[in-house]
N, C-alpha and C. Protein backbone atom coordinates (compact mmCIF):
# COMPACT_ATOMS: atom_id res chain seq x y z
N UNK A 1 0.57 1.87 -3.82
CA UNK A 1 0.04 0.60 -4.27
C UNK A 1 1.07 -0.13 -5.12
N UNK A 2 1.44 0.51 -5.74
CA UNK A 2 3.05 -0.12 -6.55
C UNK A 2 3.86 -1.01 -5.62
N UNK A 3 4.10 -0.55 -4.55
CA UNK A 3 4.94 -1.05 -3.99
C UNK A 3 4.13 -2.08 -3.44
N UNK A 4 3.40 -2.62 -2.62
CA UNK A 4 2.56 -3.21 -2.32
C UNK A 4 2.24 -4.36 -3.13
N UNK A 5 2.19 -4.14 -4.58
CA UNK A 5 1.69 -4.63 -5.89
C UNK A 5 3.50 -5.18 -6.45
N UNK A 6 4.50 -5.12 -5.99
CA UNK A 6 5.78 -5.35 -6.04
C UNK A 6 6.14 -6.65 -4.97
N UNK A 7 5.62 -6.66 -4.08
CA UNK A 7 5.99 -7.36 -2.67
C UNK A 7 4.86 -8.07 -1.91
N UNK A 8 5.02 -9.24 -1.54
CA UNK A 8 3.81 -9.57 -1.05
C UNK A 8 3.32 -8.98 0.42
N UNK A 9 4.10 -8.50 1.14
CA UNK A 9 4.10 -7.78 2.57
C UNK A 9 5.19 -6.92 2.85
N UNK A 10 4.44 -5.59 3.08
CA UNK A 10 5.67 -4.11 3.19
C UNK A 10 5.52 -3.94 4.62
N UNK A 11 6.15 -3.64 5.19
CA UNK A 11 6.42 -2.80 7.06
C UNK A 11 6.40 -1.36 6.54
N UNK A 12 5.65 -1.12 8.09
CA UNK A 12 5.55 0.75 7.90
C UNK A 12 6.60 1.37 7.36
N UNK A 13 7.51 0.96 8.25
CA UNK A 13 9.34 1.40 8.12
C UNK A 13 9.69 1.40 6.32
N UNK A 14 9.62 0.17 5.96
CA UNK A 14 10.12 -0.32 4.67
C UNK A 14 8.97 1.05 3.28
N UNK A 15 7.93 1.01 3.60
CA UNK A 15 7.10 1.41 3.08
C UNK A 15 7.07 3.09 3.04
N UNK A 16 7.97 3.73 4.55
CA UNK A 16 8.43 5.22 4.93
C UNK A 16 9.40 5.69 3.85
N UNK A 17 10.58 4.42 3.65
CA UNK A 17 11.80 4.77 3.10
C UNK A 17 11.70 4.85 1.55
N UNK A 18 10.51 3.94 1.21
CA UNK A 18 10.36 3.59 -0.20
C UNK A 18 10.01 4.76 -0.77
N UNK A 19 8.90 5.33 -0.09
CA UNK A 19 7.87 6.13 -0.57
C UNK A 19 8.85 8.00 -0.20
N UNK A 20 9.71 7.74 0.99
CA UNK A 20 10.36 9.03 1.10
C UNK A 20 8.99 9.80 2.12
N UNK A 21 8.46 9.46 2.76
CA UNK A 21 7.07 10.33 3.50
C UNK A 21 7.55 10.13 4.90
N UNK A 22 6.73 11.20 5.39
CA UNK A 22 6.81 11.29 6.81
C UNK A 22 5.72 10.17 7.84
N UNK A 23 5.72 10.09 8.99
CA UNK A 23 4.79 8.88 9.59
C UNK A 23 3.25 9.21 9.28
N UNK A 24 3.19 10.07 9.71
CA UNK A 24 1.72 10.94 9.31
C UNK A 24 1.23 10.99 8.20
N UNK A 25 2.17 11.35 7.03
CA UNK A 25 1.52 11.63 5.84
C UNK A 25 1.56 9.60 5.31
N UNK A 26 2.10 8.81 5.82
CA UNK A 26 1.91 8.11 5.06
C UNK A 26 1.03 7.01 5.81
N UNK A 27 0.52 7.54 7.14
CA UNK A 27 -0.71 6.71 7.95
C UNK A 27 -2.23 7.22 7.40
N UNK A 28 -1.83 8.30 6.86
CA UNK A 28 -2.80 9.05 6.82
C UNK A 28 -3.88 8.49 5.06
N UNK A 29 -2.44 8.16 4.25
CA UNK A 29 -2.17 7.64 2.68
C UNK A 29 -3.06 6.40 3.12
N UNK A 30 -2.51 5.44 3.79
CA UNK A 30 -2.58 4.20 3.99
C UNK A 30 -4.14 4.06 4.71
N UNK A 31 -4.78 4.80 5.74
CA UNK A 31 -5.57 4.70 6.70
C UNK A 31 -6.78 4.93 5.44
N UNK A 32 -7.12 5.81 3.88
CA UNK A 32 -8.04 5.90 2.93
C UNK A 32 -7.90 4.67 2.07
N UNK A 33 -6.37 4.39 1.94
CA UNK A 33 -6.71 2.65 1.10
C UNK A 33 -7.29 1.85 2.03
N UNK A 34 -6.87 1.36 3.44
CA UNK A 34 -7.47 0.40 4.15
C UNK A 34 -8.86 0.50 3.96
N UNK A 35 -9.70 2.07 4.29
CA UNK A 35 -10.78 2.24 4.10
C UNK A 35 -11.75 1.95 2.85
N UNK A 36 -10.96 2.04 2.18
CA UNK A 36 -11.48 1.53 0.44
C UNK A 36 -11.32 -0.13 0.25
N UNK A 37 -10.78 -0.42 1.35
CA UNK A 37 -10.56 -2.04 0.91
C UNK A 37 -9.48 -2.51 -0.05
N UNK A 38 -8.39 -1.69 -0.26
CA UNK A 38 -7.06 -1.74 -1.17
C UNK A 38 -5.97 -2.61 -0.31
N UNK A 39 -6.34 -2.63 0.96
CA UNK A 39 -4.82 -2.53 1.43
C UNK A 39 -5.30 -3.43 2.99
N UNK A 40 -4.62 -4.13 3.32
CA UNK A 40 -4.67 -5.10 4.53
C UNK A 40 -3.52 -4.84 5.62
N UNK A 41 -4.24 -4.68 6.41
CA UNK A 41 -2.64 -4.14 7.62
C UNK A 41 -3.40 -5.59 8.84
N UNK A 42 -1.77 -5.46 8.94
CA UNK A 42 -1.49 -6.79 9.99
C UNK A 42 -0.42 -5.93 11.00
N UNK A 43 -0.99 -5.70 12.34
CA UNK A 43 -0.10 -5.48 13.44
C UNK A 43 -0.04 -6.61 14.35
N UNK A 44 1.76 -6.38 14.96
CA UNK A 44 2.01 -7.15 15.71
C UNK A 44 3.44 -6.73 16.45
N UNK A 45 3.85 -7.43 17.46
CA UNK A 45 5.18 -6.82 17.93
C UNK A 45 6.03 -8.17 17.69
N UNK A 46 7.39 -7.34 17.51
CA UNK A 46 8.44 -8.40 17.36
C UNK A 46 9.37 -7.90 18.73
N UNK A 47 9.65 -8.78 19.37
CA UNK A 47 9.73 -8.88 20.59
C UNK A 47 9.10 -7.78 20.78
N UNK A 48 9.73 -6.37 21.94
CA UNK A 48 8.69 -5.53 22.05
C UNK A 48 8.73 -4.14 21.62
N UNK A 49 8.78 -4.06 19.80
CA UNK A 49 8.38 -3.48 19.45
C UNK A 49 7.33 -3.75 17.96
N UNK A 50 6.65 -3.01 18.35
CA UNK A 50 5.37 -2.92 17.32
C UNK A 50 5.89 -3.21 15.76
N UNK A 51 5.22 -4.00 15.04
CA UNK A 51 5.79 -4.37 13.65
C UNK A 51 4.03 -4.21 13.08
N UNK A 52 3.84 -3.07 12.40
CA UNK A 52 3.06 -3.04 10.67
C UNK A 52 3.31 -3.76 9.79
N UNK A 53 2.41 -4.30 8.94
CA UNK A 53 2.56 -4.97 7.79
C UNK A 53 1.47 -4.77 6.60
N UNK A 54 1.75 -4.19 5.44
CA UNK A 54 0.96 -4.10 4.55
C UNK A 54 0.88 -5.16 3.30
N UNK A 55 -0.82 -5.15 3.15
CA UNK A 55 -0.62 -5.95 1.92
C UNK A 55 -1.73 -5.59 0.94
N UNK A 56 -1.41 -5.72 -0.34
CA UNK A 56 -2.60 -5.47 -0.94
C UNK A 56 -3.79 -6.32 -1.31
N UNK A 57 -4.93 -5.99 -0.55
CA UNK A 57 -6.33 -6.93 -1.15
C UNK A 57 -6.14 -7.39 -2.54
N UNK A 58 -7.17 -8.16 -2.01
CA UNK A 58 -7.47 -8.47 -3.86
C UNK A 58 -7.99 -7.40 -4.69
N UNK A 59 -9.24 -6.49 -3.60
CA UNK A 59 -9.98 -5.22 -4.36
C UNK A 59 -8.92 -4.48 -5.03
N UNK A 60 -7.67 -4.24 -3.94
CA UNK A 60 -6.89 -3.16 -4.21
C UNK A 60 -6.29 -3.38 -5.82
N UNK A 61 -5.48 -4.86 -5.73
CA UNK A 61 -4.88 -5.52 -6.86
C UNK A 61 -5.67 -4.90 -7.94
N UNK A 62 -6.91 -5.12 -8.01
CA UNK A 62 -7.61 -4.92 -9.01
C UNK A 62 -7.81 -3.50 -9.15
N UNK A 63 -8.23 -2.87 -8.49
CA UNK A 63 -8.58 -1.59 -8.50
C UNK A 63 -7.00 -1.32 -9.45
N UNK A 64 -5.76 -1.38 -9.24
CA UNK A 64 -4.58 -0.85 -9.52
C UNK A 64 -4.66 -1.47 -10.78
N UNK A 65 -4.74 -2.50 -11.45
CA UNK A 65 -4.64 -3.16 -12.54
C UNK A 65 -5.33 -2.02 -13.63
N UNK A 66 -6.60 -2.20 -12.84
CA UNK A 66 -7.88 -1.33 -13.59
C UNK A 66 -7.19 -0.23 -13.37
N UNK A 67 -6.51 0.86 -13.11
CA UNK A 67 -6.20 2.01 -12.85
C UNK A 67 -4.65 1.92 -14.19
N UNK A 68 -3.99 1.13 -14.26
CA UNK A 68 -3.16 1.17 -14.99
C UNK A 68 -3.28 1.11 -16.66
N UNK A 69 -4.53 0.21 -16.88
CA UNK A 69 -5.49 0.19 -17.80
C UNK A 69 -5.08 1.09 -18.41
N UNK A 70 -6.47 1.96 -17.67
CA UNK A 70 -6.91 3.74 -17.74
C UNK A 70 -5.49 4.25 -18.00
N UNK A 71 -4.64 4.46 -17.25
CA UNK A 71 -3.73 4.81 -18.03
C UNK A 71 -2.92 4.81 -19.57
N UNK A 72 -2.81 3.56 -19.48
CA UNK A 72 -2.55 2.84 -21.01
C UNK A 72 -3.23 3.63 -22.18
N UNK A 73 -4.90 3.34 -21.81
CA UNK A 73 -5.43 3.88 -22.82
C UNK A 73 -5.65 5.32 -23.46
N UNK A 74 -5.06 5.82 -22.02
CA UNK A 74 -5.22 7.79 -22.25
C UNK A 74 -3.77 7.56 -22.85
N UNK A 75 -2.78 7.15 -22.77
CA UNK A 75 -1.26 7.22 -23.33
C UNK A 75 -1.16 6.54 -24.68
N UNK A 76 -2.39 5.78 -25.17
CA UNK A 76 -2.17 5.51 -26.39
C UNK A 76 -3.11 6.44 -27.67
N UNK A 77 -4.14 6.86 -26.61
CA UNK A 77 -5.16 8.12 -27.17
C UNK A 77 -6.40 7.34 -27.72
């Protein structure tokens, strides 16, 4: 979500290298945010190959904001 929350639109590819994951583990990452409503995927091909695109919802935005919060406040005690 960082990254996502960094960029307004990530590619699978871009999003593989960032994160250091394999295709699987990071379809797999991505396929429970979509499901939660975090994360917006846009497929399409550029000429003819397939192009992913991630972005983060608004839920997600928030959800992460709110999640960083929570952090804050356990790190300040």
């Amino acid at each position: 979500m960082a990254v996502l929350m960094a960029n307004d639109g990530v590619s699978f590819t871009e999003l593989k290298e960032a994160l250091d994951l394999t295709d699987g583990n990071l379809a797999s990452h991505v396929s429970a945010l979509e499901k939660a409503g975090y994360v917006q995927v846009a497929k399409q091909f550029v000429g003819k190959k397939p192009n992913t695109t991630y972005t983060a919802s608004s839920e997600g935005k928030q959800a992460f904001q709110d999640h960083l919060a929570a952090l804050e406040k356990l790190l300040r005690g």
